[in-house]
N, C-alpha and C. Protein backbone atom coordinates (compact mmCIF):
# COMPACT_ATOMS: atom_id res chain seq x y z
N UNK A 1 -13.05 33.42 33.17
CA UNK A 1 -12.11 32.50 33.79
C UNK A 1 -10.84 32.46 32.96
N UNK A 2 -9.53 32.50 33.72
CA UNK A 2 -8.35 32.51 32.95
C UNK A 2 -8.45 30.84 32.21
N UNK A 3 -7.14 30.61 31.45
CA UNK A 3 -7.10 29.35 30.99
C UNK A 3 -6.61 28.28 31.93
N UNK A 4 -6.47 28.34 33.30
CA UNK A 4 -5.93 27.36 33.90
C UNK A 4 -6.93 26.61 35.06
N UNK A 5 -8.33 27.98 35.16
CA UNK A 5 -9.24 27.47 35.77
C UNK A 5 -10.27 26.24 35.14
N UNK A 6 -11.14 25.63 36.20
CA UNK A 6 -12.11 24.60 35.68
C UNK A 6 -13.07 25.39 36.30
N UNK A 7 -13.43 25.91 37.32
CA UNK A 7 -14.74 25.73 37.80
C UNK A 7 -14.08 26.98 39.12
N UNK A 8 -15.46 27.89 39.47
CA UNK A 8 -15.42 28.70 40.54
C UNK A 8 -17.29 28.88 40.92
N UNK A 9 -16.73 29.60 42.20
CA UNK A 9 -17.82 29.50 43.19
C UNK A 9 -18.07 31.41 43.27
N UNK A 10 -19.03 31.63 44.24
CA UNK A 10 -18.83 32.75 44.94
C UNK A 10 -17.61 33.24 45.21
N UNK A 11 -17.06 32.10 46.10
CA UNK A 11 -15.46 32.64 47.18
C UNK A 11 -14.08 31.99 46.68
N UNK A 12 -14.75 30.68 45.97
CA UNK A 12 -13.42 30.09 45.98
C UNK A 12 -12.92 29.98 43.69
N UNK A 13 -11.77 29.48 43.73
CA UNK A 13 -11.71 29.05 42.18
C UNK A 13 -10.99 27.34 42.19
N UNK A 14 -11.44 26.84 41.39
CA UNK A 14 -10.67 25.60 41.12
C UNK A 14 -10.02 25.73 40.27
N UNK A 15 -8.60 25.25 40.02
CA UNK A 15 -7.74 25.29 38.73
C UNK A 15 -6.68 24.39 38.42
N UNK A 16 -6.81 24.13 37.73
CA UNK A 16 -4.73 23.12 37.69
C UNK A 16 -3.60 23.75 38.24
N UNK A 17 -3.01 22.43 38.66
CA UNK A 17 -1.75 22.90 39.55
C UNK A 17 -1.24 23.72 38.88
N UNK A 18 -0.33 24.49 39.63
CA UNK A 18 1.08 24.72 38.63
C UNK A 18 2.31 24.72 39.18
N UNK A 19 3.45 24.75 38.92
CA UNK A 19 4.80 24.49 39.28
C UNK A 19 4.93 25.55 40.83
N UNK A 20 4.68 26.60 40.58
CA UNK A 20 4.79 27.68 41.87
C UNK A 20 3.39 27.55 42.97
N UNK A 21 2.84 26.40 42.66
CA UNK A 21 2.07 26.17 43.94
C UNK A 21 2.63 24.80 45.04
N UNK A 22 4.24 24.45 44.56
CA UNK A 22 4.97 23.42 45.22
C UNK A 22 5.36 23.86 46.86
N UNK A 23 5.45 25.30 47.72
CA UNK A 23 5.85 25.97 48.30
C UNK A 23 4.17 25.85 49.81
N UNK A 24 3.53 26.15 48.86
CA UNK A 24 2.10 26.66 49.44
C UNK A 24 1.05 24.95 49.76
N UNK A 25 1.50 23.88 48.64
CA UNK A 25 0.92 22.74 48.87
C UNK A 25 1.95 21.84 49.78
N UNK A 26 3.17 22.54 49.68
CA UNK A 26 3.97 21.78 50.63
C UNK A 26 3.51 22.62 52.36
N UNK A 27 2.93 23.21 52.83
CA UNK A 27 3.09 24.12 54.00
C UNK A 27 1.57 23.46 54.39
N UNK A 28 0.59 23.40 53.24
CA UNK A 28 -0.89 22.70 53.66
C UNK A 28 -0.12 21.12 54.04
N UNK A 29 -0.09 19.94 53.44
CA UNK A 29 0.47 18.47 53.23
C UNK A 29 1.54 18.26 54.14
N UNK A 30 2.34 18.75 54.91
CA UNK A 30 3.17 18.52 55.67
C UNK A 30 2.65 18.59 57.17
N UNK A 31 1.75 19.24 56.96
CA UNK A 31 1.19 18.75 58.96
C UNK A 31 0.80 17.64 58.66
N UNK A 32 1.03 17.26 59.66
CA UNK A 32 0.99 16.00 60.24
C UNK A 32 -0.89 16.02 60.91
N UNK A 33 -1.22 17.09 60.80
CA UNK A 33 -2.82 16.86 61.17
C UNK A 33 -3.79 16.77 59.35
N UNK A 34 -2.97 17.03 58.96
CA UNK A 34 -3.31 16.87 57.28
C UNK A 34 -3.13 15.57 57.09
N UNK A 35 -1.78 14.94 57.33
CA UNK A 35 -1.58 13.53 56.76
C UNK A 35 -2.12 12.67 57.46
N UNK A 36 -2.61 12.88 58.45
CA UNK A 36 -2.93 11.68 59.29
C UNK A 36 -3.82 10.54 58.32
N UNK A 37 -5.17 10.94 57.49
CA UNK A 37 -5.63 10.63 57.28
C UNK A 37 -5.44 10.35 55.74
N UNK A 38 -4.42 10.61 55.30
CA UNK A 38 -3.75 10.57 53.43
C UNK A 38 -2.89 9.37 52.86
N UNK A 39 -3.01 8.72 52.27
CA UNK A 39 -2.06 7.78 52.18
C UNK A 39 -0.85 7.76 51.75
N UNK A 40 -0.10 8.99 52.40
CA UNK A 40 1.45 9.31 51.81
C UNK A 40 1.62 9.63 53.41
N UNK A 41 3.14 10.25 53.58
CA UNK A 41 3.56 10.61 55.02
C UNK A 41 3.66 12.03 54.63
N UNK A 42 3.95 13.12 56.06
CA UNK A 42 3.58 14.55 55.16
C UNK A 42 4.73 14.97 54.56
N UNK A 43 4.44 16.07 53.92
CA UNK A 43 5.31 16.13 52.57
C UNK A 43 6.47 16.63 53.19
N UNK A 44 7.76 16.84 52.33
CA UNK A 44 8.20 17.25 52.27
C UNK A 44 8.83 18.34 50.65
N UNK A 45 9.56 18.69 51.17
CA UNK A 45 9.93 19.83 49.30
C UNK A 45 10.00 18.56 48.32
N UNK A 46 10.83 17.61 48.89
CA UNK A 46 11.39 16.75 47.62
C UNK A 46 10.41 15.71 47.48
N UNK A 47 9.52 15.02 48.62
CA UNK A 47 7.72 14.58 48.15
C UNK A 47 6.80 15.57 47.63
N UNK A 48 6.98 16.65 47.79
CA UNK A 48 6.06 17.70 47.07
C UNK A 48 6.49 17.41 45.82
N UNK A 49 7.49 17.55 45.69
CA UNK A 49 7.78 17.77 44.35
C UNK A 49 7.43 16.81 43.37
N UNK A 50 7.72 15.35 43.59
CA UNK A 50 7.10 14.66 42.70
C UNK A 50 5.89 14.24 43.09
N UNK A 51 4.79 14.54 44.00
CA UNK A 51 3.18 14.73 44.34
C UNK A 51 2.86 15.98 42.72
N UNK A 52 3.48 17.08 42.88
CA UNK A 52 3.22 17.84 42.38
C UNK A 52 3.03 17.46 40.83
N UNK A 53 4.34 16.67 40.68
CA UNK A 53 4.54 16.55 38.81
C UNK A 53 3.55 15.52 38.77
N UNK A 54 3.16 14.80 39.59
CA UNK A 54 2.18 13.68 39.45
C UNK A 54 0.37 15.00 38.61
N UNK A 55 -0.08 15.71 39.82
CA UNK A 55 -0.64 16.25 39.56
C UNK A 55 -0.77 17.37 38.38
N UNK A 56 0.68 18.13 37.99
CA UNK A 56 0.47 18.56 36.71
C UNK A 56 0.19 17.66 35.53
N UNK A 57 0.46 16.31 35.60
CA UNK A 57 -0.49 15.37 34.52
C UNK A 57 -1.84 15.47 34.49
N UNK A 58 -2.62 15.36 35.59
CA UNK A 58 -4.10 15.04 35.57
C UNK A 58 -4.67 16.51 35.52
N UNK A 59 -4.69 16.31 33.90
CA UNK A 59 -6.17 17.31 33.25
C UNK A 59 -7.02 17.62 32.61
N UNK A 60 -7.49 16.37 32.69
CA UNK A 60 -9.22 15.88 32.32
C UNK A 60 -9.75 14.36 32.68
N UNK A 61 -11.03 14.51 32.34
CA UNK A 61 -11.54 13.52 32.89
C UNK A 61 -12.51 12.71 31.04
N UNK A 62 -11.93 12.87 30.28
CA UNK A 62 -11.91 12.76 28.88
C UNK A 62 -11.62 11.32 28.35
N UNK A 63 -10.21 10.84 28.84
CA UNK A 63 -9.98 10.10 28.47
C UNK A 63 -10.47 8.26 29.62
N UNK A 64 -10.80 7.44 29.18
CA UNK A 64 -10.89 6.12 30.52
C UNK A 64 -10.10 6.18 31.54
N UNK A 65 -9.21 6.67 31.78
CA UNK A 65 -8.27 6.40 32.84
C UNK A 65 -8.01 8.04 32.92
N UNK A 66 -8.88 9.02 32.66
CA UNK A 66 -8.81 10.15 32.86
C UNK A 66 -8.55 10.50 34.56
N UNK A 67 -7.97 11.78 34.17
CA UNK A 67 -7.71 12.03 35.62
C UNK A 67 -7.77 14.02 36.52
N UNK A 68 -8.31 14.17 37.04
CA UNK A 68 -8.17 15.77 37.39
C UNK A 68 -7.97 16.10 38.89
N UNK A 69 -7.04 16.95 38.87
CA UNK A 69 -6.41 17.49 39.89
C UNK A 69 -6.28 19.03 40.17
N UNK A 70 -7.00 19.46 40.71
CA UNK A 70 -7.08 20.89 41.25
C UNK A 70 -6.79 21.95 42.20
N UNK A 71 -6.45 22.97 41.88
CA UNK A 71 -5.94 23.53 43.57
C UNK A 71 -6.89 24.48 44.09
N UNK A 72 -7.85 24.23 45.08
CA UNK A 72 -9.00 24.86 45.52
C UNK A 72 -7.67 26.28 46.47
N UNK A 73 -8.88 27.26 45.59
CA UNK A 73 -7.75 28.69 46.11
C UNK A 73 -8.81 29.88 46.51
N UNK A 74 -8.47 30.83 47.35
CA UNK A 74 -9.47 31.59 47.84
C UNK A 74 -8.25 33.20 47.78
N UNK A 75 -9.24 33.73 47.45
CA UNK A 75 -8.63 35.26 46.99
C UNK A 75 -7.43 35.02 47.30
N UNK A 76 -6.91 34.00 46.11
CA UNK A 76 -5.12 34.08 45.02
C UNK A 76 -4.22 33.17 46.07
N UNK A 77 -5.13 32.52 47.27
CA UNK A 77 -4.03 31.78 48.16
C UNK A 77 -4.47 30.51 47.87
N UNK A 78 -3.67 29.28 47.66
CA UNK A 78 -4.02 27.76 47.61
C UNK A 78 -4.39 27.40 49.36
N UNK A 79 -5.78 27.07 49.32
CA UNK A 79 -5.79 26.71 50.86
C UNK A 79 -6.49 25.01 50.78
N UNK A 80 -6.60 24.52 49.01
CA UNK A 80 -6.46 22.69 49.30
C UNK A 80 -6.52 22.01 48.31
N UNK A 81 -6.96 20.67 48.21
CA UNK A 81 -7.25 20.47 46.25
C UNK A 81 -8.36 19.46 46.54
N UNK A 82 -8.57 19.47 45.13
CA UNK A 82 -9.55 18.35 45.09
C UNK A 82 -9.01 17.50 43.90
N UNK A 83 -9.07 15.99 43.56
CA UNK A 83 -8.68 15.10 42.70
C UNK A 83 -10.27 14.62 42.31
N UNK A 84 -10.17 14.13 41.09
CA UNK A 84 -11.27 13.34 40.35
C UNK A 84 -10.49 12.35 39.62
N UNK A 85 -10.76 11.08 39.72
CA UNK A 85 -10.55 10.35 38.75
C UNK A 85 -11.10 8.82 38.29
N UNK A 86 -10.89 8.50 37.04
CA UNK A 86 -11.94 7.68 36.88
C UNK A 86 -11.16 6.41 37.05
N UNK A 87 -12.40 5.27 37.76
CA UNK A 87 -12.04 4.30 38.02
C UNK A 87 -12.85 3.07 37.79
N UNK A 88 -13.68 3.30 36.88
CA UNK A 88 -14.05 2.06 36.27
C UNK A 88 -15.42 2.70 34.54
N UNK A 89 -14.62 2.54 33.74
CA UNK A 89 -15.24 3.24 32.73
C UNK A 89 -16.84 2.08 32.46
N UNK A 90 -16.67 0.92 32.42
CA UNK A 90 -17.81 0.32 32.07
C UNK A 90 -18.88 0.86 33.26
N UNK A 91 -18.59 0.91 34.60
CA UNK A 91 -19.96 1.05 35.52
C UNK A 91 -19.94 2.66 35.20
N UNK A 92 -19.19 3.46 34.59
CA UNK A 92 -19.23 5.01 34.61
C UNK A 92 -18.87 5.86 36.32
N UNK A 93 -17.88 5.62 36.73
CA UNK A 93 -17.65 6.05 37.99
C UNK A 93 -16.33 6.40 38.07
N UNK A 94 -16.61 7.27 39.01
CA UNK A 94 -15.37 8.19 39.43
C UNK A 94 -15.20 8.41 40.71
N UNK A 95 -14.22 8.88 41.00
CA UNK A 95 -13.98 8.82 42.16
C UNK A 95 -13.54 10.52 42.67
N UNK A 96 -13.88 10.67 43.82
CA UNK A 96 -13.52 12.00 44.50
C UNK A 96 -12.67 12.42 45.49
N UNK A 97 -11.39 13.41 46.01
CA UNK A 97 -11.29 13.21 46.97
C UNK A 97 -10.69 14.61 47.21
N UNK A 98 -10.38 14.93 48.58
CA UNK A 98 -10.19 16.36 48.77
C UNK A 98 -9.56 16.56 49.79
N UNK A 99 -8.41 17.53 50.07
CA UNK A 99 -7.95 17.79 50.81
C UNK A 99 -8.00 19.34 51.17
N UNK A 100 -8.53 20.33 52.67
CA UNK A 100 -8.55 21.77 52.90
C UNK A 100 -7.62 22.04 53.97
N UNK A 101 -7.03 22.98 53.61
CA UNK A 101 -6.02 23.47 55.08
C UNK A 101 -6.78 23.68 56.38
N UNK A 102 -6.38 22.84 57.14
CA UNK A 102 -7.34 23.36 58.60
C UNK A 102 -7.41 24.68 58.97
N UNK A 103 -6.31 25.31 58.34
CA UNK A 103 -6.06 27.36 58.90
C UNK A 103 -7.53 27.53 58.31
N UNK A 104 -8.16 26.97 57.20
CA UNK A 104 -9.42 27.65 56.41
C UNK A 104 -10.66 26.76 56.70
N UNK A 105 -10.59 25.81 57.56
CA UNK A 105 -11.69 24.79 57.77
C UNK A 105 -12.84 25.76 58.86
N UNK A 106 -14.01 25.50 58.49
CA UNK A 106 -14.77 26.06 59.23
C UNK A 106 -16.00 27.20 58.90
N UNK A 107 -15.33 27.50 57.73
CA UNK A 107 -16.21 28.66 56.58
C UNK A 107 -17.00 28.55 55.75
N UNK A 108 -16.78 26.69 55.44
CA UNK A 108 -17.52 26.46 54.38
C UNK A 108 -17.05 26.10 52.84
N UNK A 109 -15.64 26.59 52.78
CA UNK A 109 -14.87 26.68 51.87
C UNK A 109 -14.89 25.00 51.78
N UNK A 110 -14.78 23.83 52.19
CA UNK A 110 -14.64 22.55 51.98
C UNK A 110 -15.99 22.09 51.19
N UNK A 111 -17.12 22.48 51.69
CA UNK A 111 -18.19 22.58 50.98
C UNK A 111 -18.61 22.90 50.15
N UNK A 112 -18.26 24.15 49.71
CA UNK A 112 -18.35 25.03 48.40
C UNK A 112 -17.54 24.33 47.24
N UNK A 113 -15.96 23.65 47.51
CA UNK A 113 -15.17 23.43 46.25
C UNK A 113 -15.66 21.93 46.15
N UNK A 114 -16.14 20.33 47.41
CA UNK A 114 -15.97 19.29 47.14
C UNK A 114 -18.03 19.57 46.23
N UNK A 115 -18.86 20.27 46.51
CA UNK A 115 -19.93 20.56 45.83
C UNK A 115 -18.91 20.84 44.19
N UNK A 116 -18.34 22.17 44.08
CA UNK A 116 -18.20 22.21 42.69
C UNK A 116 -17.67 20.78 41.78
N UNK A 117 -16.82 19.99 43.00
CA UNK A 117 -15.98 18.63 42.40
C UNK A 117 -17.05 17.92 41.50
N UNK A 118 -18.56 17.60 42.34
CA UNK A 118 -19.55 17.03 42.06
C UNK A 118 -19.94 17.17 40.56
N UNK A 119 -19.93 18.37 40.92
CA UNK A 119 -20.79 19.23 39.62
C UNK A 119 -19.35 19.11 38.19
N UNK A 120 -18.42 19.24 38.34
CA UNK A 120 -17.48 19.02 37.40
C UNK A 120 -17.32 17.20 37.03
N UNK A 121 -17.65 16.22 37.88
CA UNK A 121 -17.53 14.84 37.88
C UNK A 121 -19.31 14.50 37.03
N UNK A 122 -20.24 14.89 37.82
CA UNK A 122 -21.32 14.84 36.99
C UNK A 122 -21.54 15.88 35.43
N UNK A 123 -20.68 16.86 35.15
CA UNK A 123 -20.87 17.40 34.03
C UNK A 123 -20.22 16.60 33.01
N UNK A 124 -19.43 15.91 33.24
CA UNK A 124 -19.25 14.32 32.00
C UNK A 124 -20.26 13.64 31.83
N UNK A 125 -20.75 13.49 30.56
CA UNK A 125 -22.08 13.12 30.42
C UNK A 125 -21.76 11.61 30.53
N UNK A 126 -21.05 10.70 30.87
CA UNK A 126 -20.65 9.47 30.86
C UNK A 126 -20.68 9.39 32.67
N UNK A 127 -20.88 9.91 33.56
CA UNK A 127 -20.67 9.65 34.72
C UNK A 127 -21.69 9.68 35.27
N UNK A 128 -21.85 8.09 35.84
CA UNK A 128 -23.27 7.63 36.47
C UNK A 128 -23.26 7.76 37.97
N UNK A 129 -21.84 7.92 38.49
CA UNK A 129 -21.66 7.30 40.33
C UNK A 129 -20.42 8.45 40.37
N UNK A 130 -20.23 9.15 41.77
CA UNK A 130 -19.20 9.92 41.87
C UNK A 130 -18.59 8.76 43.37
N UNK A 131 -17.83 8.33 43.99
CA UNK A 131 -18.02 7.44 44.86
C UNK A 131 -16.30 8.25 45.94
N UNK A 132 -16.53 8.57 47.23
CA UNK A 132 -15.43 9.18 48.00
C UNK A 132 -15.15 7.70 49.05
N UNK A 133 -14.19 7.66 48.96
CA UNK A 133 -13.18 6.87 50.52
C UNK A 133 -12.40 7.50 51.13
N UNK A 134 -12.55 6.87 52.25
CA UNK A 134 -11.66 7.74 53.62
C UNK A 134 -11.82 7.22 54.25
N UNK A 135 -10.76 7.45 55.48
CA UNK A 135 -10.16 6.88 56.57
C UNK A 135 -11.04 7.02 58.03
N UNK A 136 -12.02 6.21 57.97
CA UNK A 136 -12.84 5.75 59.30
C UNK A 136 -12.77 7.01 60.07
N UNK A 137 -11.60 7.06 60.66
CA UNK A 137 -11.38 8.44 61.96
C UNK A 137 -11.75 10.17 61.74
N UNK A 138 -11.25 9.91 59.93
CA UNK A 138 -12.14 11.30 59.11
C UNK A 138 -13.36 11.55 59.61
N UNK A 139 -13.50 12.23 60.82
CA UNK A 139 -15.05 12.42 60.92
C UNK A 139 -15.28 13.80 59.99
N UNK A 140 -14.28 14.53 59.84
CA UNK A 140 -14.79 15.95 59.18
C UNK A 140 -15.46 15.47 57.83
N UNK A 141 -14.26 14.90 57.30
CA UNK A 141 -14.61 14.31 55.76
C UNK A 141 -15.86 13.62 55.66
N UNK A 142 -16.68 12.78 56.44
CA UNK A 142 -17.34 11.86 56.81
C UNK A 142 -18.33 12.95 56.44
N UNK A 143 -18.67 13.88 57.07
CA UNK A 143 -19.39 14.74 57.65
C UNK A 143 -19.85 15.69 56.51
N UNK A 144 -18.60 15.83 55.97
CA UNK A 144 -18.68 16.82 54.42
C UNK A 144 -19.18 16.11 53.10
N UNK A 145 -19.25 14.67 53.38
CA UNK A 145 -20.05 14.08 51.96
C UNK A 145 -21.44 13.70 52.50
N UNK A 146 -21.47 13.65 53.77
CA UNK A 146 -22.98 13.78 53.82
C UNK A 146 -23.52 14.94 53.56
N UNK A 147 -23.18 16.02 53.90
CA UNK A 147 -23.45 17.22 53.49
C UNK A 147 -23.98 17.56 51.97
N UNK A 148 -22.80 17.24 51.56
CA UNK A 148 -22.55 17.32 50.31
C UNK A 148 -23.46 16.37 48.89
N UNK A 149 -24.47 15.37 50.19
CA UNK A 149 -25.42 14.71 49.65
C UNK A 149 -25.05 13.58 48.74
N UNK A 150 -23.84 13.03 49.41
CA UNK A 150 -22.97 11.49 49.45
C UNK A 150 -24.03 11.09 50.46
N UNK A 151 -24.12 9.37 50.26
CA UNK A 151 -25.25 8.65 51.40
C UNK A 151 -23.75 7.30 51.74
N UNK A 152 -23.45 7.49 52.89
CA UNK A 152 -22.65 6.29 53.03
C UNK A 152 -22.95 4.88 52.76
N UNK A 153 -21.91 3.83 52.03
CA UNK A 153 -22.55 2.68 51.57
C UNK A 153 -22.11 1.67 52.11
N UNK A 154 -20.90 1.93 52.67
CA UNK A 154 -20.05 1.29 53.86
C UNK A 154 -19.19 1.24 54.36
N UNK A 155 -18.61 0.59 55.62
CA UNK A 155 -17.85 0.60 56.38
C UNK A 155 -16.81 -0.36 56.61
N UNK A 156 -16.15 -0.30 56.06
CA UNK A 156 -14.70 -1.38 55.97
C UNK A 156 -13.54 -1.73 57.82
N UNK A 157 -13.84 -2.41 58.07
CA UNK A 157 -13.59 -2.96 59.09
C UNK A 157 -11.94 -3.35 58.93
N UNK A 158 -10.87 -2.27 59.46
CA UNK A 158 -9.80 -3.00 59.09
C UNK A 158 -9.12 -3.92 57.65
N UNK A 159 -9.59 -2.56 56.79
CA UNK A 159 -9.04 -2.98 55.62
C UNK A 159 -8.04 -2.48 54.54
N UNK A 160 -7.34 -1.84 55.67
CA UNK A 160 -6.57 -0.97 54.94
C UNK A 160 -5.05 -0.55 55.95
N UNK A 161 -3.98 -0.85 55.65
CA UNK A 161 -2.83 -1.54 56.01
C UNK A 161 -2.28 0.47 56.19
N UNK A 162 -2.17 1.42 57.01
CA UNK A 162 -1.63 2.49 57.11
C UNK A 162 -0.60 3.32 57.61
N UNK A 163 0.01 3.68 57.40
CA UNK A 163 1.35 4.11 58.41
C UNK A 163 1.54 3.12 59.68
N UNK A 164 1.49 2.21 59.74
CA UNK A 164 1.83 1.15 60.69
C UNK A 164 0.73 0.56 61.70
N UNK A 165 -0.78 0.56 60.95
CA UNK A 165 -1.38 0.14 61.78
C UNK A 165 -2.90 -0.22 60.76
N UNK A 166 -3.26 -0.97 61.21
CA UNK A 166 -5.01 -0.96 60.22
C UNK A 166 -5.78 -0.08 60.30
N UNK A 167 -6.61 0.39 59.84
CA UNK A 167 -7.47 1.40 59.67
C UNK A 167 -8.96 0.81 58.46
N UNK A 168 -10.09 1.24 59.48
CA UNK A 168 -11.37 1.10 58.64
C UNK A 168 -11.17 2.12 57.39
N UNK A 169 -12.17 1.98 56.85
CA UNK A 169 -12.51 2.71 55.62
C UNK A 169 -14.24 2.61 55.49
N UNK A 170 -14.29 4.36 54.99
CA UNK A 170 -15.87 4.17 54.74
C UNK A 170 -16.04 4.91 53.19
N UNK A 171 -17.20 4.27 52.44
CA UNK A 171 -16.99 4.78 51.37
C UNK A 171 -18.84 5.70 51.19
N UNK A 172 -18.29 6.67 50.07
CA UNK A 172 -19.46 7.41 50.44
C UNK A 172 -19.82 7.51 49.02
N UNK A 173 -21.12 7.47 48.09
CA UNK A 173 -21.43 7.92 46.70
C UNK A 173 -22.84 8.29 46.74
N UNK A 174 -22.79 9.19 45.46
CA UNK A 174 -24.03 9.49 45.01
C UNK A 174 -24.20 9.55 43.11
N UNK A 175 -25.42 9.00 42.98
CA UNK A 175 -25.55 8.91 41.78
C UNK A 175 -25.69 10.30 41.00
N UNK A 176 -25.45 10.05 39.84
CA UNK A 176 -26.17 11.38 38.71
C UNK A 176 -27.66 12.21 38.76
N UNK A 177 -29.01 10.80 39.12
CA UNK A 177 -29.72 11.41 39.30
C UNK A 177 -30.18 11.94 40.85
N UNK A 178 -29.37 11.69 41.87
CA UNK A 178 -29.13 12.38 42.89
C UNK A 178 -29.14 13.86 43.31
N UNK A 179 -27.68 14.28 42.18
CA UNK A 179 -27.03 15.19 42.96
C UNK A 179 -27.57 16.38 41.62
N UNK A 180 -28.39 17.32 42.13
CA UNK A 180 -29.08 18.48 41.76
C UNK A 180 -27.95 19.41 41.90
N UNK A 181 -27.61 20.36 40.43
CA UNK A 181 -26.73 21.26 40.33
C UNK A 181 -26.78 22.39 41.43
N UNK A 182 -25.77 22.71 42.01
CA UNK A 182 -25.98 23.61 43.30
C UNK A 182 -25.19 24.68 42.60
């Protein structure tokens, strides 16, 4: 693995951003079938851009308020990312979340990198709970942490104020001794 990767699969690699993936994360983040469900509006160059510098900060999950940000890439093309970060050091939990280009949805590739997320969130020996939220209407997402052997814990009824309208929220986790290294 070069020095910028964390973690790879069969098909795919995870790695830290970098400055020349502003072009390729702006072309995924700007549909509007991407943002629907994100809590930003879709990107543009000059929201990419500071999305981006946001994300060249987060790289590790080391420190309490640690944070990691990745660009899930498939033979040398960025097609999504995944974020980890921690959000409550006393209960030991973190949080997950992921975004895949719909051009690549369908292969498995969402499965393969939010599995490796797992496995990089549980390889901190301090992490008891990996815990995902999303936007009610996410059925894909919904669909991919059950998969992914997330057990939903609940369903938020209009609790979350979104591009101009309420929106449920469902949250999905699985513990440490759960989730068996895949």
């Amino acid at each position: 693995m070069d020095g910028d990767t964390v973690a790879s699969t069969p098909r795919l690699t995870l790695r830290l951003h970098r400055e020349s993936d502003l072009d390729r994360l702006v072309a995924i983040y700007s549909r509007p079938d991407v943002a629907r469900y994100l809590l930003e509006e879709p990107w543009t160059v000059e929201s990419g851009r500071v999305q981006l510098d946001r994300r060249l900060r987060r790289t590790g999950l080391a420190e309490p308020v640690g944070a990691l940000s990745l660009v899930i890439e498939r033979a040398g093309l960025a097609i999504g990312a995944i974020s980890i970060w921690r959000t409550d050091a006393e209960r030991r939990t973190v949080e997950l979340g992921w975004t895949v280009d719909p051009e690549h949805g369908g292969s498995g590739y969402a499965t393969e990198a939010v599995s490796a997320g797992l496995r990089i969130a549980f390889g901190q020996d301090d992490v008891h709970r990996v815990v995902a939220q999303m936007d009610a209407r996410n059925t894909s997402s919904a669909r991919l942490a059950t998969r992914v052997g997330m057990r939903q814990e609940a369903h938020h009824r209009q609790d979350f104020w979104s591009k101009g309208e309420w929106t449920d929220s469902l949250v999905f986790a699985v513990l440490a001794g759960e989730h068996p290294p895949r």
